[in-house]
Each structure stands twice: as C-alpha cells, then as structure tokens.
Protein backbone atom coordinates (compact mmCIF):
# COMPACT_ATOMS: atom_id res chain seq x y z
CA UNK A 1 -43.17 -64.95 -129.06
CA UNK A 2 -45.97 -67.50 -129.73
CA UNK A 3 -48.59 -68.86 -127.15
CA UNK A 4 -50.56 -71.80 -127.45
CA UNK A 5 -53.55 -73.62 -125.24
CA UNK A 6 -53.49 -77.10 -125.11
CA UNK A 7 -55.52 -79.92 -124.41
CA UNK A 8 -55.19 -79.62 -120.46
CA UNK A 9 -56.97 -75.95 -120.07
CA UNK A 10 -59.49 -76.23 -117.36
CA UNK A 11 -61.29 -73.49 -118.69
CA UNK A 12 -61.32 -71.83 -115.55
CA UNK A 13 -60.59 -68.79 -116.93
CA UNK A 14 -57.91 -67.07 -115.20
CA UNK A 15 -55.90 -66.66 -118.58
CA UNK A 16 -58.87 -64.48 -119.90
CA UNK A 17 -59.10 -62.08 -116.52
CA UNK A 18 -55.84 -61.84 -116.84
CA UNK A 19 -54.91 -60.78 -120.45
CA UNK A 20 -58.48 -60.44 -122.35
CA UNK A 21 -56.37 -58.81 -124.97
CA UNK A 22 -55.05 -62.07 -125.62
CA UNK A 23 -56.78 -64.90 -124.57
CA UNK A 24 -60.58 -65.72 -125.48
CA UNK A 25 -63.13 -68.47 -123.76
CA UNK A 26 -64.70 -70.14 -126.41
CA UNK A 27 -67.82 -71.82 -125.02
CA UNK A 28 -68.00 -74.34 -127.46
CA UNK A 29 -64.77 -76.46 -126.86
CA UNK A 30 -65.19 -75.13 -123.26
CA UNK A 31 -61.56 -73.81 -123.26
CA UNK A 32 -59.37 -70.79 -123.94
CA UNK A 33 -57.31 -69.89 -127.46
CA UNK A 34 -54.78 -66.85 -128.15
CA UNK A 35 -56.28 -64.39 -130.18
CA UNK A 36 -52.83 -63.83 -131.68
CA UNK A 37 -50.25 -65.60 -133.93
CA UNK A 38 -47.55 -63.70 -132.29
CA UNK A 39 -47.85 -62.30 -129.30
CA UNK A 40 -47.50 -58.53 -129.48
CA UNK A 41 -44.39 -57.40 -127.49
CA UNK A 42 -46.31 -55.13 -125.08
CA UNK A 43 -48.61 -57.80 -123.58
CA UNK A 44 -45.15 -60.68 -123.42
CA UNK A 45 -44.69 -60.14 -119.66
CA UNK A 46 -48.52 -60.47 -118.89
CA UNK A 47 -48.68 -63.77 -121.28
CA UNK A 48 -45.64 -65.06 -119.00
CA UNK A 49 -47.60 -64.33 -116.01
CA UNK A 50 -50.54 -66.41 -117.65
CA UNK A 51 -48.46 -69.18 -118.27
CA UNK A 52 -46.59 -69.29 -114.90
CA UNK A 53 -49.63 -68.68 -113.41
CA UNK A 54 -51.93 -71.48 -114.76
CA UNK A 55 -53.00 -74.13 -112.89
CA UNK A 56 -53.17 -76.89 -115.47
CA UNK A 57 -50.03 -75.47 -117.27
CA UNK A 58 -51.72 -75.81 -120.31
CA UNK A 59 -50.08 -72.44 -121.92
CA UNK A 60 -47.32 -72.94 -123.65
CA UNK A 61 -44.89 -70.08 -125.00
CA UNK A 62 -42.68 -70.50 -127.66
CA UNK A 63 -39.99 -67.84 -127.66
C-alpha cells in the first residue's frame, strides 16, 4: 500500500497525531508527507483511518 499528500493538505495536522510513525509536518511547505514508500502492513488500518478521516481529503492510498 502507498500513501501520498497532495496539494489540498491543510496542514492541520491531524494525520501526524494520528500516525507520527508515518506522517511528518514539514514546516517549510507548511504541509504533511509519508515518511514511507510503502506503507508498512502494521500501520495500513491507521493510514486508512488518516485518510477517511481528513478533512481536506488530501491523502490518497494506493492499494
């Protein structure tokens, strides 16, 4: 499973409370990015749960 952030995170952050094990605020671009390349299968349900979750869907999973 892949994860990307695009263009339409808010950067409020709730991805990163959420799963800090995969998602980083980077306070330049003032948005979050995935840590991984593929997600590892352990934190898949939480990453869902990010995704569903977000308010500007801006997660998108790739299964």
């Amino acid at each position: 499973m892949k994860a990307t952030i695009t263009k339409q995170c808010m950067g409020d952050r709730h991805c990163n409370n959420l799963c800090p094990e995969v998602f980083e605020y980077d306070e330049d671009q003032l948005l979050s990015i995935v840590k991984f390349d593929e997600i590892p299968a352990h934190l898949e349900d939480i990453v869902r749960q990010a995704a569903a979750e977000c308010g500007a869907d801006a997660i998108e999973i790739e299964e």
